[in-house]
PDB file of N, CA and C in Angstrom:
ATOM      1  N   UNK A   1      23.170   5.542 -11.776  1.00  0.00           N
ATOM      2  CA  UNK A   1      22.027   5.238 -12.608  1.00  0.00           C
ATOM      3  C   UNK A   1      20.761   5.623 -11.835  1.00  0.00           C
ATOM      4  N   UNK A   2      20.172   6.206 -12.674  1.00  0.00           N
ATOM      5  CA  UNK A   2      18.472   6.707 -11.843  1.00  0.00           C
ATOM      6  C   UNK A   2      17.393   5.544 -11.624  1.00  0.00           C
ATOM      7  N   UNK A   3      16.687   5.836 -10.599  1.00  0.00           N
ATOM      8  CA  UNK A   3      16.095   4.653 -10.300  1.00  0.00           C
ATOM      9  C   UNK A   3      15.047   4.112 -11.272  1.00  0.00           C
ATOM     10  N   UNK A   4      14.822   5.273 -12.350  1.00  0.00           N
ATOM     11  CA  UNK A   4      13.678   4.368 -13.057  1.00  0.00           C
ATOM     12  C   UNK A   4      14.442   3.938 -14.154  1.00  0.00           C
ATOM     13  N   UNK A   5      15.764   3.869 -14.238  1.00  0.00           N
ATOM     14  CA  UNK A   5      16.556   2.924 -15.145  1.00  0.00           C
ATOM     15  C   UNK A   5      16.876   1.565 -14.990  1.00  0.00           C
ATOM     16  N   UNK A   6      17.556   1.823 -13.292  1.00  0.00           N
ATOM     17  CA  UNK A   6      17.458   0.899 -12.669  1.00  0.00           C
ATOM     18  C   UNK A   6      16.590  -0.747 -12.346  1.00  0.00           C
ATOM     19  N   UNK A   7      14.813  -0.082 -12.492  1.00  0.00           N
ATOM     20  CA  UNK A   7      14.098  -1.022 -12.298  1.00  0.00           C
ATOM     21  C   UNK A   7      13.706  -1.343 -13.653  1.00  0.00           C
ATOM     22  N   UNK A   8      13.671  -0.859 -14.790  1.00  0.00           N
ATOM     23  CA  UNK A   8      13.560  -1.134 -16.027  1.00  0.00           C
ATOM     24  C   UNK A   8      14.690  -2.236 -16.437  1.00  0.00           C
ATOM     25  N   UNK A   9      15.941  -1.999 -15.751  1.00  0.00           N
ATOM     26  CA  UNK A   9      17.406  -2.998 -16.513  1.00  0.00           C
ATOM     27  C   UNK A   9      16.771  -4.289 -15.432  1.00  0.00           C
ATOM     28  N   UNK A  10      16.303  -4.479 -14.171  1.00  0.00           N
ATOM     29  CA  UNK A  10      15.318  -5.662 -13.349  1.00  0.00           C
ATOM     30  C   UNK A  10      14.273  -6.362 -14.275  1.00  0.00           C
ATOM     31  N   UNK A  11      13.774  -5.312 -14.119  1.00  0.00           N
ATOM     32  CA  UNK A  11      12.542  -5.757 -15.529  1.00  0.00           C
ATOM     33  C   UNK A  11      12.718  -6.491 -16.603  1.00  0.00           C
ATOM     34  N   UNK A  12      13.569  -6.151 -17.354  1.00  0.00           N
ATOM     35  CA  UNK A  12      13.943  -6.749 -18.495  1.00  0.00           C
ATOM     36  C   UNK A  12      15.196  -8.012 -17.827  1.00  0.00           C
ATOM     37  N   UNK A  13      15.380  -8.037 -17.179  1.00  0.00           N
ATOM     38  CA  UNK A  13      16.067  -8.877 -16.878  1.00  0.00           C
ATOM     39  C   UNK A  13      15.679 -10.255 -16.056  1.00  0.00           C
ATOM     40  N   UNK A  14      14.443 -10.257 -15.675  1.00  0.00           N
ATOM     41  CA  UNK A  14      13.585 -11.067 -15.484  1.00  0.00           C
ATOM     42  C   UNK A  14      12.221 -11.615 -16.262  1.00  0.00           C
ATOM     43  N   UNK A  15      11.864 -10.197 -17.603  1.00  0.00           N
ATOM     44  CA  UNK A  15      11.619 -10.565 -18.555  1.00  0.00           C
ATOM     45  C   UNK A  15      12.605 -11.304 -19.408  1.00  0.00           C
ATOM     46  N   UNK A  16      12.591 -12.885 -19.585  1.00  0.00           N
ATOM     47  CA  UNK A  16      13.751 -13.578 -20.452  1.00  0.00           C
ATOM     48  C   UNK A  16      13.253 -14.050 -21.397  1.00  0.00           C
ATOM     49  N   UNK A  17      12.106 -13.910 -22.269  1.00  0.00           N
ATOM     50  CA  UNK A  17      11.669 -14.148 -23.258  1.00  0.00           C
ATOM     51  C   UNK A  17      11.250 -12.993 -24.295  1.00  0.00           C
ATOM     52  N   UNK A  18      11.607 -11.575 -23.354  1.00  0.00           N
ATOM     53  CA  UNK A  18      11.461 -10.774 -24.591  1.00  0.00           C
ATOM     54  C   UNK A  18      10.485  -9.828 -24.477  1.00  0.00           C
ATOM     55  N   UNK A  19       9.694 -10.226 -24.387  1.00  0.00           N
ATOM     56  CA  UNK A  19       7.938  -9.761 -24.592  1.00  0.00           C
ATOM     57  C   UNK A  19       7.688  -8.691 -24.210  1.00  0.00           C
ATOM     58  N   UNK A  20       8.163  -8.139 -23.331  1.00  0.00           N
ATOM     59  CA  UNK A  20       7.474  -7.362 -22.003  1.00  0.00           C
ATOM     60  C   UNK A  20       6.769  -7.179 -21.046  1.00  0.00           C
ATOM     61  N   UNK A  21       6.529  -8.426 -20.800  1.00  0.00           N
ATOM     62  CA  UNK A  21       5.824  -8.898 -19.830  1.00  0.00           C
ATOM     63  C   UNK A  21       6.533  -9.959 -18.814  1.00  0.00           C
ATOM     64  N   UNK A  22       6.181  -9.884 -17.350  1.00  0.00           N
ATOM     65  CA  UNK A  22       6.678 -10.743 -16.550  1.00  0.00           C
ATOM     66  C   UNK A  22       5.667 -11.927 -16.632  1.00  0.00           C
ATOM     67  N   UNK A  23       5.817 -13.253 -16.456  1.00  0.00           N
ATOM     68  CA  UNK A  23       4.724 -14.314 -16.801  1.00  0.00           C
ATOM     69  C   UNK A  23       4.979 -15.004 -15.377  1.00  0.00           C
ATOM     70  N   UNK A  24       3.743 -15.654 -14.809  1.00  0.00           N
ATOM     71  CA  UNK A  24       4.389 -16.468 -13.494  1.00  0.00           C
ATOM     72  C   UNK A  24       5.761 -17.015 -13.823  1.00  0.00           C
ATOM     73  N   UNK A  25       5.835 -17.666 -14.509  1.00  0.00           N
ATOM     74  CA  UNK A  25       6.770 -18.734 -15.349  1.00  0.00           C
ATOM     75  C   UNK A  25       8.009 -18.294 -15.018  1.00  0.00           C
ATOM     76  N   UNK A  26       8.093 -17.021 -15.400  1.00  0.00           N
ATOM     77  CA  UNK A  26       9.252 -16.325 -15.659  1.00  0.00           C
ATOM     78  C   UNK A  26       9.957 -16.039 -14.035  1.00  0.00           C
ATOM     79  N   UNK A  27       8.744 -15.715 -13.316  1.00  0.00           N
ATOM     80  CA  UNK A  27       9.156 -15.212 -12.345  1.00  0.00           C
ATOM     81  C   UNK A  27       9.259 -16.144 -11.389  1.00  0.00           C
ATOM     82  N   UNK A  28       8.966 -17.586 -11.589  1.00  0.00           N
ATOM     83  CA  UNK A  28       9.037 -18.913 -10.956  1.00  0.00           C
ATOM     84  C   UNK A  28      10.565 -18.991 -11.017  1.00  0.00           C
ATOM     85  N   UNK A  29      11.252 -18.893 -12.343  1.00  0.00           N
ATOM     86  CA  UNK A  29      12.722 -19.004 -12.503  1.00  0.00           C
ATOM     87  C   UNK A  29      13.573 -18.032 -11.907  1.00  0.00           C
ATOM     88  N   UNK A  30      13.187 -16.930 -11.732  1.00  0.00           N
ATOM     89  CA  UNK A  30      14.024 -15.909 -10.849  1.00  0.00           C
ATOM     90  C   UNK A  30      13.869 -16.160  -9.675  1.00  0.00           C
ATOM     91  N   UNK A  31      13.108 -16.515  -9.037  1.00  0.00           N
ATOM     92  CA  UNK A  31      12.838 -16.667  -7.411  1.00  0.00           C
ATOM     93  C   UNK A  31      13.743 -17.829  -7.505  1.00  0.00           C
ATOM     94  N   UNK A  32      13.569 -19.213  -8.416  1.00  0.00           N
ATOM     95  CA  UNK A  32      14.140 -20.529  -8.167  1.00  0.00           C
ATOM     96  C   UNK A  32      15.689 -20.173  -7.586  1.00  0.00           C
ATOM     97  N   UNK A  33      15.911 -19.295  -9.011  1.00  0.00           N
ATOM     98  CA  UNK A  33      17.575 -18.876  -9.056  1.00  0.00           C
ATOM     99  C   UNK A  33      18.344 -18.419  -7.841  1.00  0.00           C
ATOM    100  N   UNK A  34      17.444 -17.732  -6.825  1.00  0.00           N
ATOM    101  CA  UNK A  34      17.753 -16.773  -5.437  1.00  0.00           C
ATOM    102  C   UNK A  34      17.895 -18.251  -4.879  1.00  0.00           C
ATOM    103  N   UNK A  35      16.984 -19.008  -4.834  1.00  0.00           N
ATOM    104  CA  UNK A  35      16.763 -20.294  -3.967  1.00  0.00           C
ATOM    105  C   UNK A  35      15.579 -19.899  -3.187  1.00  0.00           C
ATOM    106  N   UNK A  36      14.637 -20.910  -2.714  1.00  0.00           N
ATOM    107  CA  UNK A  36      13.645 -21.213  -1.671  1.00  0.00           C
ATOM    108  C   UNK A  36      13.925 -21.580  -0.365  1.00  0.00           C
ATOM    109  N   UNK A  37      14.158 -20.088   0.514  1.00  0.00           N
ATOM    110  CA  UNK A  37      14.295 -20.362   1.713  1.00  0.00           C
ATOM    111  C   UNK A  37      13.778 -20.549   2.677  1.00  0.00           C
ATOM    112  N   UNK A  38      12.403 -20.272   2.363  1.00  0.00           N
ATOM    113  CA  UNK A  38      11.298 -20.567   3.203  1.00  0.00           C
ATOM    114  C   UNK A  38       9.912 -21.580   2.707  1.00  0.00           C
ATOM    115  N   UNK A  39       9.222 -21.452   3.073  1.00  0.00           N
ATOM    116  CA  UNK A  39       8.461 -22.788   3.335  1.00  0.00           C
ATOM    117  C   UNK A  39       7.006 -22.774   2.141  1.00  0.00           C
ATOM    118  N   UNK A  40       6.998 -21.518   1.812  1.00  0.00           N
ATOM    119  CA  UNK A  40       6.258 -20.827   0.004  1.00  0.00           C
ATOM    120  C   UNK A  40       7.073 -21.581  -0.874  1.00  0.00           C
ATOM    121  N   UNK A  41       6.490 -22.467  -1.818  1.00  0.00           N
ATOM    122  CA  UNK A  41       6.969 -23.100  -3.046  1.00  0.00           C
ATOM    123  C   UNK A  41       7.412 -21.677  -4.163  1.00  0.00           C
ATOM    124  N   UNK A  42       8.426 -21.908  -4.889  1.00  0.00           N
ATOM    125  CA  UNK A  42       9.115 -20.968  -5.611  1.00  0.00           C
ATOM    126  C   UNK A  42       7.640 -20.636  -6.692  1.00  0.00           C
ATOM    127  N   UNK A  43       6.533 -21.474  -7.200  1.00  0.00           N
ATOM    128  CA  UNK A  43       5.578 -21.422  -7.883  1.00  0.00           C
ATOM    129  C   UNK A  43       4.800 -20.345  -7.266  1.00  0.00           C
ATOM    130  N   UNK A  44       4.162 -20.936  -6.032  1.00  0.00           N
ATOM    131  CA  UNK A  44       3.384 -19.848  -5.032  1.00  0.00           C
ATOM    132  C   UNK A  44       3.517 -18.598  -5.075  1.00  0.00           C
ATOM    133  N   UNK A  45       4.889 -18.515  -4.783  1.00  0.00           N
ATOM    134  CA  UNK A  45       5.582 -17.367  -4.486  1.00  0.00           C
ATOM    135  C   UNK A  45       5.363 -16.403  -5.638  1.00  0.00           C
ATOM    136  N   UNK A  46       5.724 -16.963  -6.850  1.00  0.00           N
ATOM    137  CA  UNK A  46       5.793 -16.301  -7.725  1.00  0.00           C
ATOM    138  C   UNK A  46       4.435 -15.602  -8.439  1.00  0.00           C
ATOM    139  N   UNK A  47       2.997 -16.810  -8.445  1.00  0.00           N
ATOM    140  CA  UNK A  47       1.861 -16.749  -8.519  1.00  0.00           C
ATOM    141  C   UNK A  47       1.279 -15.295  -8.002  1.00  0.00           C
ATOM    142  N   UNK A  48       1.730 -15.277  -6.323  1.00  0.00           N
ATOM    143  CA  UNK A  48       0.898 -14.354  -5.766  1.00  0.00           C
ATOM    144  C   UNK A  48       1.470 -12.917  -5.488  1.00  0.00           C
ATOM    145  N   UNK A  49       2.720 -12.668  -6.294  1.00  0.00           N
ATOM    146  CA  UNK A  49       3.613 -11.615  -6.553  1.00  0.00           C
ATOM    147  C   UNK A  49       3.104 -10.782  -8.016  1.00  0.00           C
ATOM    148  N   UNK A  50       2.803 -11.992  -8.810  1.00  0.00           N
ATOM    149  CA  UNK A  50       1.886 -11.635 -10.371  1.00  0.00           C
ATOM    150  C   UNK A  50       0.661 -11.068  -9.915  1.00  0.00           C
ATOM    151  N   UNK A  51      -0.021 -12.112  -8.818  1.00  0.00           N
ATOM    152  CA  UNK A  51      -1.364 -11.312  -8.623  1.00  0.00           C
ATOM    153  C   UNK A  51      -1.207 -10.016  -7.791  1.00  0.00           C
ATOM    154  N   UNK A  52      -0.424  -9.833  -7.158  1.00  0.00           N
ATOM    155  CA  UNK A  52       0.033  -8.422  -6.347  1.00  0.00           C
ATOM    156  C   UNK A  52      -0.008  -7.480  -7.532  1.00  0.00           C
ATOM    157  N   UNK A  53       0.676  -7.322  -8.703  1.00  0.00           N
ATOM    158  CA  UNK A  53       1.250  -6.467  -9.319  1.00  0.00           C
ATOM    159  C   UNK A  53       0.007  -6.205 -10.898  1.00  0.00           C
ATOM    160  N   UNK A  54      -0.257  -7.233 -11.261  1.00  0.00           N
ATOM    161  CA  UNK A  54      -1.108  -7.540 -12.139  1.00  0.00           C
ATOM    162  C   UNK A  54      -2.695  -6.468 -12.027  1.00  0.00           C
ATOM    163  N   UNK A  55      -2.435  -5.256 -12.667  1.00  0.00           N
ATOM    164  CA  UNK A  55      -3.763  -4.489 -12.633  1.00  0.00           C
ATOM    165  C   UNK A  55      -4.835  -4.760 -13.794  1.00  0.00           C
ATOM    166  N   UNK A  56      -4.255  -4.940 -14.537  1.00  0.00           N
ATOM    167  CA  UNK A  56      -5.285  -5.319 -15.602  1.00  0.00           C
ATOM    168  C   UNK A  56      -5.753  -6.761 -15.757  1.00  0.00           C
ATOM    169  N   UNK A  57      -5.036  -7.837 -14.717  1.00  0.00           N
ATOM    170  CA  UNK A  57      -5.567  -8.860 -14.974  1.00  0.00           C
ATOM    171  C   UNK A  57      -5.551  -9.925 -16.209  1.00  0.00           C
ATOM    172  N   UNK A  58      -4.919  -9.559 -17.196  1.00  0.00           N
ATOM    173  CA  UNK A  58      -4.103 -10.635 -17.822  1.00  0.00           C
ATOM    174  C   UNK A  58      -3.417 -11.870 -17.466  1.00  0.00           C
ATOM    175  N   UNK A  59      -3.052 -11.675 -16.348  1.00  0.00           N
ATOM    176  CA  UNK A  59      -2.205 -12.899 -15.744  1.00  0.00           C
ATOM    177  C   UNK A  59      -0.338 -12.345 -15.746  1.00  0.00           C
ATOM    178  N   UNK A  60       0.071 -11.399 -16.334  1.00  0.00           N
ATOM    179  CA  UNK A  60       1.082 -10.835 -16.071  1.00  0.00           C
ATOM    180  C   UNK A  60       1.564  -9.636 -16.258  1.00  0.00           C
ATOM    181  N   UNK A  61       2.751  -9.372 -15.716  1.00  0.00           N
ATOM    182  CA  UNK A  61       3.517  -7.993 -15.377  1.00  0.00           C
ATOM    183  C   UNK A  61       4.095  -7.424 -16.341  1.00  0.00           C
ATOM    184  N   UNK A  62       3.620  -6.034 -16.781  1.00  0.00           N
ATOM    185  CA  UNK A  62       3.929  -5.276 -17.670  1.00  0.00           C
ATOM    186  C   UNK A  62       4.984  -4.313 -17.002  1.00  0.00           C
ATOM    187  N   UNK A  63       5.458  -3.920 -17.593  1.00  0.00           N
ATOM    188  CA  UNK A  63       6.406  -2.929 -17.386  1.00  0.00           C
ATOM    189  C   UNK A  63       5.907  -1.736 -16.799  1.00  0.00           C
ATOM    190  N   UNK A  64       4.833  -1.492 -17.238  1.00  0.00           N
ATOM    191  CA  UNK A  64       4.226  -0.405 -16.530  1.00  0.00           C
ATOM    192  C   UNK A  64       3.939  -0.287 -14.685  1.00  0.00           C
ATOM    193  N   UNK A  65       3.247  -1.914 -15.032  1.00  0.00           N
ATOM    194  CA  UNK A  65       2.754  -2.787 -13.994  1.00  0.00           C
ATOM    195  C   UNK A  65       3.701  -2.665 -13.093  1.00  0.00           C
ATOM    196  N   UNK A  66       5.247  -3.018 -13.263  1.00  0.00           N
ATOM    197  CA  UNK A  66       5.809  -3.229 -12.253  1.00  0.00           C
ATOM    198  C   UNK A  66       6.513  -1.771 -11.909  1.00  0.00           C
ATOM    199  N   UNK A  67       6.429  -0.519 -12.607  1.00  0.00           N
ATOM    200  CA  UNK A  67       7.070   0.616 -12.256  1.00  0.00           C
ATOM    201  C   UNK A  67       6.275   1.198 -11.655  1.00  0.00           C
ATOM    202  N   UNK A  68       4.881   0.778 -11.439  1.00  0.00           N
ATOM    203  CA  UNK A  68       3.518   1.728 -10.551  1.00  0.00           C
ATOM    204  C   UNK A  68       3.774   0.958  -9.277  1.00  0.00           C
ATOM    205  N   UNK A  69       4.254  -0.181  -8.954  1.00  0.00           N
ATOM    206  CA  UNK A  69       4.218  -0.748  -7.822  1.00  0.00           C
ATOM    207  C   UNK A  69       5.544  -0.376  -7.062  1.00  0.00           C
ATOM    208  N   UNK A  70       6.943  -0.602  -7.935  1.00  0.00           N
ATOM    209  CA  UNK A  70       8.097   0.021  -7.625  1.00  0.00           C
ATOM    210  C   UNK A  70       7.994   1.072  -7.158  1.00  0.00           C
ATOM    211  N   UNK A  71       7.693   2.099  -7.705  1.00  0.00           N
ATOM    212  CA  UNK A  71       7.948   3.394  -7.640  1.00  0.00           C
ATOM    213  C   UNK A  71       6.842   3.985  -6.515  1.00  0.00           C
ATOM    214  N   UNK A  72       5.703   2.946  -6.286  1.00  0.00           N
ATOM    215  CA  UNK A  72       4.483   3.304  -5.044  1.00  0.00           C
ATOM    216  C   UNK A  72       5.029   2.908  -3.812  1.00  0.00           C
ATOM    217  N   UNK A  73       6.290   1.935  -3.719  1.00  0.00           N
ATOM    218  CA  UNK A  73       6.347   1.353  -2.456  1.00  0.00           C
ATOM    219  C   UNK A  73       8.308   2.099  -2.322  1.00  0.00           C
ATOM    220  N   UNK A  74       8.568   2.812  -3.579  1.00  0.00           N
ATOM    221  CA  UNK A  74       9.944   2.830  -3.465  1.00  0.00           C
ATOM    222  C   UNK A  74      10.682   4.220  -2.356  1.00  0.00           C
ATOM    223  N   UNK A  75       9.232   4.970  -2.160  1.00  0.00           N
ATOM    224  CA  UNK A  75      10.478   6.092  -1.147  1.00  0.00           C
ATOM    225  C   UNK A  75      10.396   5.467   0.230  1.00  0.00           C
ATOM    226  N   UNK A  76       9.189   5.137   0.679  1.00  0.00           N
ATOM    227  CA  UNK A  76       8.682   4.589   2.195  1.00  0.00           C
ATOM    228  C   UNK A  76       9.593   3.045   2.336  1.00  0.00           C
ATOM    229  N   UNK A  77       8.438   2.220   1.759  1.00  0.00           N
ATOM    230  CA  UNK A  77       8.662   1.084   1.566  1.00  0.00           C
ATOM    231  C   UNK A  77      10.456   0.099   1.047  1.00  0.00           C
ATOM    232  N   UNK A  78      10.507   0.675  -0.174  1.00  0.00           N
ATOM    233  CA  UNK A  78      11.773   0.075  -0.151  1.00  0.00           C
ATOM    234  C   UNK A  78      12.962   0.845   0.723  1.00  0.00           C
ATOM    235  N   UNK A  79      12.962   2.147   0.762  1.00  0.00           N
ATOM    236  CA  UNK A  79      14.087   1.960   2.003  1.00  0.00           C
ATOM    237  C   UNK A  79      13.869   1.097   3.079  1.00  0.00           C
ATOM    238  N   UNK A  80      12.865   0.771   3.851  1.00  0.00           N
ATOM    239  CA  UNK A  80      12.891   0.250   5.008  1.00  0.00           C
ATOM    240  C   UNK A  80      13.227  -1.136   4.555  1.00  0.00           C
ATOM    241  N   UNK A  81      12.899  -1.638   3.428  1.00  0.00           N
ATOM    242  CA  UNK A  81      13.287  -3.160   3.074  1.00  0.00           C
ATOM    243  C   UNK A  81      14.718  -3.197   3.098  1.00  0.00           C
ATOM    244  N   UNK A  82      15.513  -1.761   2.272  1.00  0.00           N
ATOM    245  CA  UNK A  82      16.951  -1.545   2.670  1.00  0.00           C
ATOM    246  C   UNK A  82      17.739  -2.026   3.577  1.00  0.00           C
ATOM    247  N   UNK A  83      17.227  -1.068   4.246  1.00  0.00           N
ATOM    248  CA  UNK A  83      17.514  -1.437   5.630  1.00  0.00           C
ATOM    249  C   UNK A  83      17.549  -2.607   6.394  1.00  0.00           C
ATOM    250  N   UNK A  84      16.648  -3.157   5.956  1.00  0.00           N
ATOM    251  CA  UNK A  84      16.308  -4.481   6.905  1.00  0.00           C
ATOM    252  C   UNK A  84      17.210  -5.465   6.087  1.00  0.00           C
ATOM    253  N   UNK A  85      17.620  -5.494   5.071  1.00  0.00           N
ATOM    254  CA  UNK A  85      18.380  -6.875   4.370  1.00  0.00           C
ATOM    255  C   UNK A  85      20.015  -6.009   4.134  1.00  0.00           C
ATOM    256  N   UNK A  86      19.954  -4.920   4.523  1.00  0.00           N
ATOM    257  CA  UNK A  86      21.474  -4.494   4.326  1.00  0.00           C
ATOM    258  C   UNK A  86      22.418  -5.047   5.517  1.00  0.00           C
ATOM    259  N   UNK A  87      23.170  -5.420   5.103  1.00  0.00           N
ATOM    260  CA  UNK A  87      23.606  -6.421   6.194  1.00  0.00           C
ATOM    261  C   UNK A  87      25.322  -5.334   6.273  1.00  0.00           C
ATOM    262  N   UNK A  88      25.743  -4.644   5.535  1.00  0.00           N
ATOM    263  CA  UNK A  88      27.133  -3.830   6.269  1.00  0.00           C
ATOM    264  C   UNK A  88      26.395  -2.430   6.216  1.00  0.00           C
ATOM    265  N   UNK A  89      25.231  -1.866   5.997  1.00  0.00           N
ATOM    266  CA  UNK A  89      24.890  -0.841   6.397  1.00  0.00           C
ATOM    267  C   UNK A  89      25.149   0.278   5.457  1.00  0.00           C
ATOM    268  N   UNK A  90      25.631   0.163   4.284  1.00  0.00           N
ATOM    269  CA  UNK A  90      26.652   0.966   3.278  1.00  0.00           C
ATOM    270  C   UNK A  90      25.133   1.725   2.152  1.00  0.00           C
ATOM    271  N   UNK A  91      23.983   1.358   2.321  1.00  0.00           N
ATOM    272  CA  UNK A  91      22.597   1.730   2.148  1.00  0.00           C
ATOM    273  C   UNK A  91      22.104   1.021   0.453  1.00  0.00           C
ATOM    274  N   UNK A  92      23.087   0.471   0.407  1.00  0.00           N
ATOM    275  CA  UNK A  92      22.794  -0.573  -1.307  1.00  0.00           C
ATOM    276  C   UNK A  92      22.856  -2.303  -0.403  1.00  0.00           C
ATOM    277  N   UNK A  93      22.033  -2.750  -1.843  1.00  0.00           N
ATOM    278  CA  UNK A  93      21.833  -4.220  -1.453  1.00  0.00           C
ATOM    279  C   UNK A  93      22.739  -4.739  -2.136  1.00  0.00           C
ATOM    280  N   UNK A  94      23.892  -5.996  -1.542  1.00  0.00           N
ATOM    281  CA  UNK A  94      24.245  -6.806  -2.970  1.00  0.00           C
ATOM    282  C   UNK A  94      23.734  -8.092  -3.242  1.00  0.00           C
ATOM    283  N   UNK A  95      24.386  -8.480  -4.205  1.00  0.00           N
ATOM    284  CA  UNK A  95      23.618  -9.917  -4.406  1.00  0.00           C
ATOM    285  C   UNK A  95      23.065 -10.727  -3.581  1.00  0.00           C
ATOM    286  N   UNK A  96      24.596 -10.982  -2.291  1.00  0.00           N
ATOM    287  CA  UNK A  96      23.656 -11.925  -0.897  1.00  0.00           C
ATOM    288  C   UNK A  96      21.974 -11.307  -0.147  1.00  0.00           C
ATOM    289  N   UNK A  97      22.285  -9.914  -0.048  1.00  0.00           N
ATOM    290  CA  UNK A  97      21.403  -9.438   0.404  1.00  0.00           C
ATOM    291  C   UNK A  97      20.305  -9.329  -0.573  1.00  0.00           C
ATOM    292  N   UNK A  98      20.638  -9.450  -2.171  1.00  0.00           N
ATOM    293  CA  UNK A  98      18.836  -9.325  -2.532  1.00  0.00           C
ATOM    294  C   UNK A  98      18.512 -10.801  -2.543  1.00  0.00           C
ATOM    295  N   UNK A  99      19.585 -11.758  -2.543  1.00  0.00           N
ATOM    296  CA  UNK A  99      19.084 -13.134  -2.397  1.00  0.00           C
ATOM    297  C   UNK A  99      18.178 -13.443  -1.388  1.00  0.00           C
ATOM    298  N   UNK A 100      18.834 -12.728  -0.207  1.00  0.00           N
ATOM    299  CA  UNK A 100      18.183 -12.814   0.590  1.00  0.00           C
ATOM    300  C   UNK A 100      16.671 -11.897   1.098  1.00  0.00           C
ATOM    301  N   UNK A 101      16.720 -10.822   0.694  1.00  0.00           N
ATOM    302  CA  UNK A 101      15.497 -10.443   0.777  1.00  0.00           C
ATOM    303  C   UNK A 101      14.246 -11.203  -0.565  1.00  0.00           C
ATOM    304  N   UNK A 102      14.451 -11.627  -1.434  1.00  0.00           N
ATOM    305  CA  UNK A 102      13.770 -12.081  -2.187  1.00  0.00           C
ATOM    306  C   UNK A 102      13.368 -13.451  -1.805  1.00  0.00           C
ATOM    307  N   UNK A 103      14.078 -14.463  -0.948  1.00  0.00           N
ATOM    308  CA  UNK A 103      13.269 -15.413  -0.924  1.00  0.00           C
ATOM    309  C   UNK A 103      12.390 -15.215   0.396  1.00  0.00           C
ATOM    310  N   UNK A 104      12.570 -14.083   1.418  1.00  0.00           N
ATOM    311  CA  UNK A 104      11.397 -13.893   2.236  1.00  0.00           C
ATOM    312  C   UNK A 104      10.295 -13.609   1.800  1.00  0.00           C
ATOM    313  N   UNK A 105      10.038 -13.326   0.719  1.00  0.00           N
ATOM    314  CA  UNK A 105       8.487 -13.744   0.493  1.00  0.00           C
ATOM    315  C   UNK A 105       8.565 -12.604  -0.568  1.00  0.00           C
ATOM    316  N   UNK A 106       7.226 -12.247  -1.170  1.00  0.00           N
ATOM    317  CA  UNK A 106       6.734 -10.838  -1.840  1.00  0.00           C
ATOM    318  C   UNK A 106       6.085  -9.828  -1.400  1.00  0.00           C
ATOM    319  N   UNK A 107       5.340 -10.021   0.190  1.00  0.00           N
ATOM    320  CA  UNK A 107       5.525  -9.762   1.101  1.00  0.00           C
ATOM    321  C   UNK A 107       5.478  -8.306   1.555  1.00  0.00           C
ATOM    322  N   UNK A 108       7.229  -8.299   0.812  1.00  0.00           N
ATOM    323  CA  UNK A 108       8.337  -7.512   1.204  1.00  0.00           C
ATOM    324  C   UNK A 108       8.351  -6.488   0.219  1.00  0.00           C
ATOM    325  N   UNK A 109       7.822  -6.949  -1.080  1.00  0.00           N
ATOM    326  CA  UNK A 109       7.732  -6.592  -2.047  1.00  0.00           C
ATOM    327  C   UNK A 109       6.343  -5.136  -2.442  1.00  0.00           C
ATOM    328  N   UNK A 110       5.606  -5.794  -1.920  1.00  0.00           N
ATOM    329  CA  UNK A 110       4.081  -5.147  -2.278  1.00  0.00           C
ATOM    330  C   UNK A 110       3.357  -5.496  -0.658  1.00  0.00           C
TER     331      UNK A 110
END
């Protein structure tokens, strides 16, 4: 699957109400779901990941929104995040590992 399919089937999959838009709310429940492993409230976390991504200032993440940020941080940036949470080296993340890179912060993200 190509990567801008990829982050679109994310997208919508953390969009859970439909809309097309990511809402703190929404993204409070996906972080919850990974778990809070560090010492950022799953709210926080989620708050200042919206304001990372959020260009127009609405208060949430459009689809667009989140494929200009994906795709800005995805040749440099996300390999090295790869890397750093790939834990057998095989160059994909799985579940433990995005669990785990996701509750280090957003950070990591943007």
């Amino acid at each position: 699957m190509e990567m801008s399919s990829q982050l679109q089937n994310v997208f919508k999959f953390m969009d859970t109400n439909g809309d097309g838009k990511i809402s703190p709310l929404e993204l409070k429940q996906f972080v919850s779901s990974l778990g809070d492993e560090n010492s950022m409230s799953a709210a926080e976390l989620a708050e200042g990941m919206v304001r990372e991504m959020d260009c127009d200032g609405d208060g949430f993440v459009s689809l667009d929104e989140f494929m200009r940020v994906m795709r800005k941080y995805w040749i440099s940036e996300c390999r090295k995040m790869i890397e750093r949470v790939d834990r057998d080296g095989d160059g994909f993340v799985n579940f433990q590992d995005f669990k785990i890179m996701m509750s280090a912060g957003y950070n990591m993200l943007v």
